[in-house]
N, C-alpha and C. Protein backbone atom coordinates (compact mmCIF):
# COMPACT_ATOMS: atom_id res chain seq x y z
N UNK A 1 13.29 -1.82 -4.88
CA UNK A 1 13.83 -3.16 -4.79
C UNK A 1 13.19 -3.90 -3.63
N UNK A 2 13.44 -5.14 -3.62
CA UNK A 2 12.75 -6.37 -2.90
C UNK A 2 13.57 -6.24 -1.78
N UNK A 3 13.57 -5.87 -0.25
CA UNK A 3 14.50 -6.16 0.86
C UNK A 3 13.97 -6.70 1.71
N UNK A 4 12.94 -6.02 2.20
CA UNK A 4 12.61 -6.57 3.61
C UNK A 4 12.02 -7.72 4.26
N UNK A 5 11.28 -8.23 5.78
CA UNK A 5 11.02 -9.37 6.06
C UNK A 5 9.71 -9.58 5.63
N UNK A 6 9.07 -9.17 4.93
CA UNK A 6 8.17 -9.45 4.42
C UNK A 6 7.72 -10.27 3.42
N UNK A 7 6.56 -10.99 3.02
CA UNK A 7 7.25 -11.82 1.89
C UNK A 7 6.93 -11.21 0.40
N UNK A 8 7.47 -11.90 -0.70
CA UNK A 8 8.38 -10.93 -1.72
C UNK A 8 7.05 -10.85 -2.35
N UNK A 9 5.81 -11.39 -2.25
CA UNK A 9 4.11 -10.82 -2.79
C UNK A 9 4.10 -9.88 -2.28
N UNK A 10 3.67 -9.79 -0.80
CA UNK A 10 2.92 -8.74 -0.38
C UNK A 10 3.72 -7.10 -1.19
N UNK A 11 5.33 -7.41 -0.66
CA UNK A 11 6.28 -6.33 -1.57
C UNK A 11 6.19 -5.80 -2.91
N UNK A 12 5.88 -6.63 -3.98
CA UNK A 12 5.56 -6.16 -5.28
C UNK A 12 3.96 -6.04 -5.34
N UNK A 13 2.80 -6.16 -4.34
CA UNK A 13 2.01 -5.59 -4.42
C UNK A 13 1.67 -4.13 -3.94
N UNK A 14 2.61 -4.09 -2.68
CA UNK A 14 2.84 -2.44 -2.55
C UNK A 14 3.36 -1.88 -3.33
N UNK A 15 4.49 -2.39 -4.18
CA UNK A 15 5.37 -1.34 -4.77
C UNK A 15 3.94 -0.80 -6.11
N UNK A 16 3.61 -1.97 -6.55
CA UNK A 16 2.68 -1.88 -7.60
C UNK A 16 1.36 -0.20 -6.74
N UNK A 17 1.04 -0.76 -5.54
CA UNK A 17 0.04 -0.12 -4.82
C UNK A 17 0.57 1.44 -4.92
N UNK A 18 2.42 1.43 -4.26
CA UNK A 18 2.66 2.66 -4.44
C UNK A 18 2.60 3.62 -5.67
N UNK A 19 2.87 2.86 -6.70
CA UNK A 19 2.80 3.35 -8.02
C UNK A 19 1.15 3.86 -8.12
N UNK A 20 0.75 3.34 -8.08
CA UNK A 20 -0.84 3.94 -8.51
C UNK A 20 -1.37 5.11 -7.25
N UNK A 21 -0.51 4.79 -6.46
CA UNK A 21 -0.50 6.40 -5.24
C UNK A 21 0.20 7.87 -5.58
N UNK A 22 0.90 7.39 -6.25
CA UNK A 22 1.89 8.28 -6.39
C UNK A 22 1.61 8.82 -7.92
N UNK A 23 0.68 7.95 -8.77
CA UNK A 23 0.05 8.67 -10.08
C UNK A 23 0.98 7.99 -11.74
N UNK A 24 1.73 7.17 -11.10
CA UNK A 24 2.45 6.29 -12.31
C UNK A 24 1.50 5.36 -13.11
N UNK A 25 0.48 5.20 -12.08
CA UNK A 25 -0.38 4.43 -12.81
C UNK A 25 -1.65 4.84 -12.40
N UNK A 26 -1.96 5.23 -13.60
CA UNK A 26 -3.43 6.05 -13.45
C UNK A 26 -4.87 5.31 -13.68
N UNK A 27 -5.94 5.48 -13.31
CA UNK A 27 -6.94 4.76 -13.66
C UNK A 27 -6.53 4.33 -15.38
N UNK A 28 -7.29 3.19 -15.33
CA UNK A 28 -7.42 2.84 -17.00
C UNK A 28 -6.21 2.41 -17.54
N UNK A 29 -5.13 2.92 -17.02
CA UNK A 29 -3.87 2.47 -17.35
C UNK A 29 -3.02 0.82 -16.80
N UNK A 30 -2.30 0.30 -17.89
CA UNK A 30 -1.65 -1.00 -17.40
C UNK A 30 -0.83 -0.58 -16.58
N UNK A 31 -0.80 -1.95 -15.65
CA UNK A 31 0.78 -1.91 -14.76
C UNK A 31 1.68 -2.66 -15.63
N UNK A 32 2.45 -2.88 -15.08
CA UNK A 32 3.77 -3.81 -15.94
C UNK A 32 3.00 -5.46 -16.45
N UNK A 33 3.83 -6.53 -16.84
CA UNK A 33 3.33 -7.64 -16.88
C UNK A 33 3.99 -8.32 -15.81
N UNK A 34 3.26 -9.55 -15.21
CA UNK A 34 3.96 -10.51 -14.72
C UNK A 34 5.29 -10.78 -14.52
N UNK A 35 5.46 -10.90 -16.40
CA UNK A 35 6.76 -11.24 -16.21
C UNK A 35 7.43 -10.54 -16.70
N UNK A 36 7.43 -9.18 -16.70
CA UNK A 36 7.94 -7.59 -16.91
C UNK A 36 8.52 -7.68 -15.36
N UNK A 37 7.70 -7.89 -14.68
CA UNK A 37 8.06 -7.86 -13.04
C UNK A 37 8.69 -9.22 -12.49
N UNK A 38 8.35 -10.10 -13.04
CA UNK A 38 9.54 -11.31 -12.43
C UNK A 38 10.64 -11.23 -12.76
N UNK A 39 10.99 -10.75 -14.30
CA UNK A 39 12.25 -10.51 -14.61
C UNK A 39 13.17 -9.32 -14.22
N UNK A 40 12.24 -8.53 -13.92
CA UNK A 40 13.17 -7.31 -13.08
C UNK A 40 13.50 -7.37 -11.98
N UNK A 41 12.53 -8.39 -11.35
CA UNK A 41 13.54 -8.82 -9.33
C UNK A 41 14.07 -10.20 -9.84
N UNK A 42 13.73 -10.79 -10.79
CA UNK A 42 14.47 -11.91 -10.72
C UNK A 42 13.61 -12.67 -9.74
N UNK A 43 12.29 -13.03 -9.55
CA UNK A 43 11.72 -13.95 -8.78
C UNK A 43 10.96 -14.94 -9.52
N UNK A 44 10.18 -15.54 -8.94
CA UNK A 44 9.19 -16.59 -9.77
C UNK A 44 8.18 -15.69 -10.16
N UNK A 45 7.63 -16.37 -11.66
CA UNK A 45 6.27 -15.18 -12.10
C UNK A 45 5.03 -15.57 -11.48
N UNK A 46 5.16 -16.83 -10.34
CA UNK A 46 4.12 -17.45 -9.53
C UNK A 46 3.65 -16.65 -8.32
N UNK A 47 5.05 -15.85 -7.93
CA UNK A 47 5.44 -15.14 -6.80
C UNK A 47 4.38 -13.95 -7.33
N UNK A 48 4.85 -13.19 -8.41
CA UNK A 48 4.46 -12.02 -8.68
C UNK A 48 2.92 -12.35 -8.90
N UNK A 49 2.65 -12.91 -9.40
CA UNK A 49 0.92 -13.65 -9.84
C UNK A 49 0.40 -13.34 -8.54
N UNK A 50 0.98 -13.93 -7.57
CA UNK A 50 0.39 -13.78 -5.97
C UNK A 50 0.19 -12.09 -5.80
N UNK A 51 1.45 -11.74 -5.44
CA UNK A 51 1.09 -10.23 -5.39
C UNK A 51 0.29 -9.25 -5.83
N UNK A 52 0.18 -9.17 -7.04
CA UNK A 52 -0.69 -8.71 -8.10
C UNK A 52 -2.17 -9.09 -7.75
N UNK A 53 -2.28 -10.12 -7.43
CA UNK A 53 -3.96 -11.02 -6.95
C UNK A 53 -4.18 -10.13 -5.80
N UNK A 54 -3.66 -10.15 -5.01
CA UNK A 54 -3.48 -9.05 -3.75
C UNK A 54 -4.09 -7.99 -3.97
N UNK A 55 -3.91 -7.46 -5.30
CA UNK A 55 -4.63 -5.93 -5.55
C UNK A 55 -5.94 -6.33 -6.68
N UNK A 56 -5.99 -7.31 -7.20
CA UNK A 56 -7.38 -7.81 -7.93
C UNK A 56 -8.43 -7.78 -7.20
N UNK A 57 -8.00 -8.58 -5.86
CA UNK A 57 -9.02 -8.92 -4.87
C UNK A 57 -9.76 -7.72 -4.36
N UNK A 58 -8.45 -6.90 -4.13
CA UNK A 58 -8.73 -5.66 -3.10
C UNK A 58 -9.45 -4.62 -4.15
N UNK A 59 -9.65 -4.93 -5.72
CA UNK A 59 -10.65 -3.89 -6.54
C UNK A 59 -9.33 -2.79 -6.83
N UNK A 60 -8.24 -3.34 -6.66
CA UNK A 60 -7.42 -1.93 -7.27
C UNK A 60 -7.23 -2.23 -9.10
N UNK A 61 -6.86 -3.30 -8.69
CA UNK A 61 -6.73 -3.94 -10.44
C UNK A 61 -7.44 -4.72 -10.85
N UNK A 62 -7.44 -5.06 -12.47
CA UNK A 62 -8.09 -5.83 -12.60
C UNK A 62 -7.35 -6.74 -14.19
N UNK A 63 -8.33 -7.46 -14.75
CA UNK A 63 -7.72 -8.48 -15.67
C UNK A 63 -8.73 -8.39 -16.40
N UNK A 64 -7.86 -8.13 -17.80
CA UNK A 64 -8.69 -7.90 -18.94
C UNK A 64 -7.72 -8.77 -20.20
N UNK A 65 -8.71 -9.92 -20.17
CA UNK A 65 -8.07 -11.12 -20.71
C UNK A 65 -7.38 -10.55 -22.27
N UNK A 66 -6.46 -11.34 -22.09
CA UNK A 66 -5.29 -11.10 -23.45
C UNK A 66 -4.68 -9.85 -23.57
N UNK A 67 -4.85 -8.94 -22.71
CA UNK A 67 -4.46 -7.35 -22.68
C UNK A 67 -3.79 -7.13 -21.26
N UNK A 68 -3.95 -7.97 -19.86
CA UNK A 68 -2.92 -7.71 -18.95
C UNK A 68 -3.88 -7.18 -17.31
N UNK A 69 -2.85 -6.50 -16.99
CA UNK A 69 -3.65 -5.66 -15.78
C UNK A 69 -3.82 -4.18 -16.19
N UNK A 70 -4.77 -4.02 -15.34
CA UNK A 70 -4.99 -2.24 -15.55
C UNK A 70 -5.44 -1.84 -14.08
N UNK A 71 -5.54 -0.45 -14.29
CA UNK A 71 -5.65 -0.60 -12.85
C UNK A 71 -7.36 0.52 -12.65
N UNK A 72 -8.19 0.27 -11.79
CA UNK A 72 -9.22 0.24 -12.13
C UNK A 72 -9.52 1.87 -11.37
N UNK A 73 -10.67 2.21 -11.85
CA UNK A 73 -11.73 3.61 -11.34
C UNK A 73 -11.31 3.44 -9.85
N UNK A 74 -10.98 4.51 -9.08
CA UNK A 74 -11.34 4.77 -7.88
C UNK A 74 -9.72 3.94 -7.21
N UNK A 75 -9.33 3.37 -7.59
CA UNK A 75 -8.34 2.28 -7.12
C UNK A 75 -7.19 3.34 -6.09
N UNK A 76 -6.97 4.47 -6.18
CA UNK A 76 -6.05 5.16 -5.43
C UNK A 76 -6.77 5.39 -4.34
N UNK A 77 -8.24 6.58 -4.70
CA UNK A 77 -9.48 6.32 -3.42
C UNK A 77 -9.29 5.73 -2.38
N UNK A 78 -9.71 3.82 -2.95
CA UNK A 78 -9.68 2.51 -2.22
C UNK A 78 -8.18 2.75 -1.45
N UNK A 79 -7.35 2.78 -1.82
CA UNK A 79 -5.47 2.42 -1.64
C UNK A 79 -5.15 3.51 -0.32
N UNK A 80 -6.24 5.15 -0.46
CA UNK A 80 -5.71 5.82 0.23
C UNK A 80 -6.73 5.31 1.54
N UNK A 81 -7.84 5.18 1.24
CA UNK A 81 -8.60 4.75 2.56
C UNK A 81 -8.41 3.67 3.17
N UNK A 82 -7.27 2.51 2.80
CA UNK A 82 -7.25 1.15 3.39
C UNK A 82 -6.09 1.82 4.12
N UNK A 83 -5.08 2.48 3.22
CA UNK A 83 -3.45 3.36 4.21
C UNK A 83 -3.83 4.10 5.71
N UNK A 84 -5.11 4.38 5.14
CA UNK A 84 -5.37 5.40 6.88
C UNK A 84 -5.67 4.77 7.72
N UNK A 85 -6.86 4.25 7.14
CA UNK A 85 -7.36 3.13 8.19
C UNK A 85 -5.98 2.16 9.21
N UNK A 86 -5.23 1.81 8.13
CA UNK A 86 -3.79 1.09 8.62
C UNK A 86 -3.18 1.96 9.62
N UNK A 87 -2.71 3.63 9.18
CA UNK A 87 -2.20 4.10 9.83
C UNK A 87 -2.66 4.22 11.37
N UNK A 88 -4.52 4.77 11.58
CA UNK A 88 -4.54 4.93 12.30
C UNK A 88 -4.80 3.82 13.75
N UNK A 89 -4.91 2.95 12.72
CA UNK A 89 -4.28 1.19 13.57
C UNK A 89 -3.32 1.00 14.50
N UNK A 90 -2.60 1.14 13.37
CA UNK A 90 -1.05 0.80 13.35
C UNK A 90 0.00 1.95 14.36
N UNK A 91 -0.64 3.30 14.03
CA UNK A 91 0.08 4.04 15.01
C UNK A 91 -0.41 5.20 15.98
N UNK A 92 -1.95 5.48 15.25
CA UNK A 92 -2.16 6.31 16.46
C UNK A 92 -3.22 5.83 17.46
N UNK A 93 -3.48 4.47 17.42
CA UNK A 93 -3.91 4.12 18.50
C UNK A 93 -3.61 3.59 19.57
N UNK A 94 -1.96 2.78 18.95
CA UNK A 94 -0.47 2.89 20.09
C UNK A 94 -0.50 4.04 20.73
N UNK A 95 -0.08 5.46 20.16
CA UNK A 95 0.47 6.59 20.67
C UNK A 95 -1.10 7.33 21.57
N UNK A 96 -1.87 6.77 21.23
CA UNK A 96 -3.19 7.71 22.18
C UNK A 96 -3.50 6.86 23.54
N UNK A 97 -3.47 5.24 23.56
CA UNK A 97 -3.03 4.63 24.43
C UNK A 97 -1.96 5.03 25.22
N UNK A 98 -0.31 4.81 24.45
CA UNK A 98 0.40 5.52 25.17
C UNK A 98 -0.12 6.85 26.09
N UNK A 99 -0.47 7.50 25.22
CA UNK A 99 -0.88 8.78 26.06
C UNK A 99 -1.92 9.19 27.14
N UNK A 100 -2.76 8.26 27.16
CA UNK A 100 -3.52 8.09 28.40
C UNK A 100 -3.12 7.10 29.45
N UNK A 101 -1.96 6.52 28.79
CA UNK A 101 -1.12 6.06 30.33
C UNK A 101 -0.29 7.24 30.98
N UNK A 102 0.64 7.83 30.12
CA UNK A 102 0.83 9.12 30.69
C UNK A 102 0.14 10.19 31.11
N UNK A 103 -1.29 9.73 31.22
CA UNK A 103 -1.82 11.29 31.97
C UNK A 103 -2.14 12.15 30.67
N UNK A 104 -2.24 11.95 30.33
CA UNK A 104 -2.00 13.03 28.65
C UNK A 104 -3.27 13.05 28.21
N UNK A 105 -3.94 14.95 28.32
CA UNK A 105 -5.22 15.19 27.08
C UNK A 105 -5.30 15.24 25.93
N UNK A 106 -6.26 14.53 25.23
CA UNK A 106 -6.07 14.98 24.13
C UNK A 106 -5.22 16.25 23.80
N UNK A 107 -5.94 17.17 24.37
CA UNK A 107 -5.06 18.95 24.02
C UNK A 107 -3.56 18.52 24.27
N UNK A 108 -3.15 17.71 25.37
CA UNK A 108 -1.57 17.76 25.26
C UNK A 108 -1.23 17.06 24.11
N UNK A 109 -1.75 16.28 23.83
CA UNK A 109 -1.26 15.30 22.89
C UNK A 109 -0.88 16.34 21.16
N UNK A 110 -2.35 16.84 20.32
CA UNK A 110 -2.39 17.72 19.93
C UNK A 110 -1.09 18.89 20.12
N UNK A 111 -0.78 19.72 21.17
CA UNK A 111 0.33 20.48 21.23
C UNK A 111 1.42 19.66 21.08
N UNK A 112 1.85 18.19 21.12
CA UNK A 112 3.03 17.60 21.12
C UNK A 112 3.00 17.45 19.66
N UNK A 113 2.17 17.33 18.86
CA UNK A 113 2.50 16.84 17.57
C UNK A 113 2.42 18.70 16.79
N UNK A 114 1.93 19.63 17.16
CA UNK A 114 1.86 20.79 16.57
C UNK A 114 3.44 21.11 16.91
N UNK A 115 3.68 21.24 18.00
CA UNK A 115 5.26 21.36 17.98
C UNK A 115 6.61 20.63 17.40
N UNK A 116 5.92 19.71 16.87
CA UNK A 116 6.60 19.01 16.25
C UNK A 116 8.02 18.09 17.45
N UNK A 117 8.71 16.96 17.13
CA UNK A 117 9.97 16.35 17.21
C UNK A 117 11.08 16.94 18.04
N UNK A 118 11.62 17.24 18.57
CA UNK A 118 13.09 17.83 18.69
C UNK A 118 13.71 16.89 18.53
């Protein structure tokens, strides 16, 4: 479902993104329609059009006139290498920063995540 502050494209292009991660939607295979997906959140099918473009652009999907979306060769590939790249953006270059403010070697760093959480 649609919740967070994000806006309600970028959301049904992940959810769409997650689906083809997770193997619901396999190369060669359609995603839903437009308005398969506007009518199931109940949004505009202008909204969802946006979202969906989101993953055209990015080579995950594509448009194959009078037949819909599908989702293309390699498209999970692409999906998993843009996620890492994000991740290691997004969080381990916070936490390695962090960690060379604390004094922290690599090797400590390494033993903090092998030990896992308490």
């Amino acid at each position: 479902m649609l919740s967070d502050d994000r806006p309600i494209f970028q959301q049904i292009a992940d959810q769409l993104a997650d689906g083809i991660l997770a193997g619901t939607y396999a190369p060669g295979a359609p995603v839903p329609s437009t308005n398969e997906l506007a009518a199931f959140h109940r949004i505009n099918p202008a909204t969802v059009g946006k979202g969906v473009n989101v993953l055209v652009d990015a080579g995950v999907l594509e448009k194959r006139r009078g037949l819909g979306m599908y989702v293309t060769a390699g498209a999970r590939e692409r999906l998993l290498a843009d996620r890492r790249a994000a991740f290691a953006r997004d969080f381990v270059a916070p936490l390695l920063a962090e960690a060379r403010s604390l004094g922290l070697a690599a090797a400590d760093v390494h033993r903090i995540i092998d030990q896992g959480v308490e």
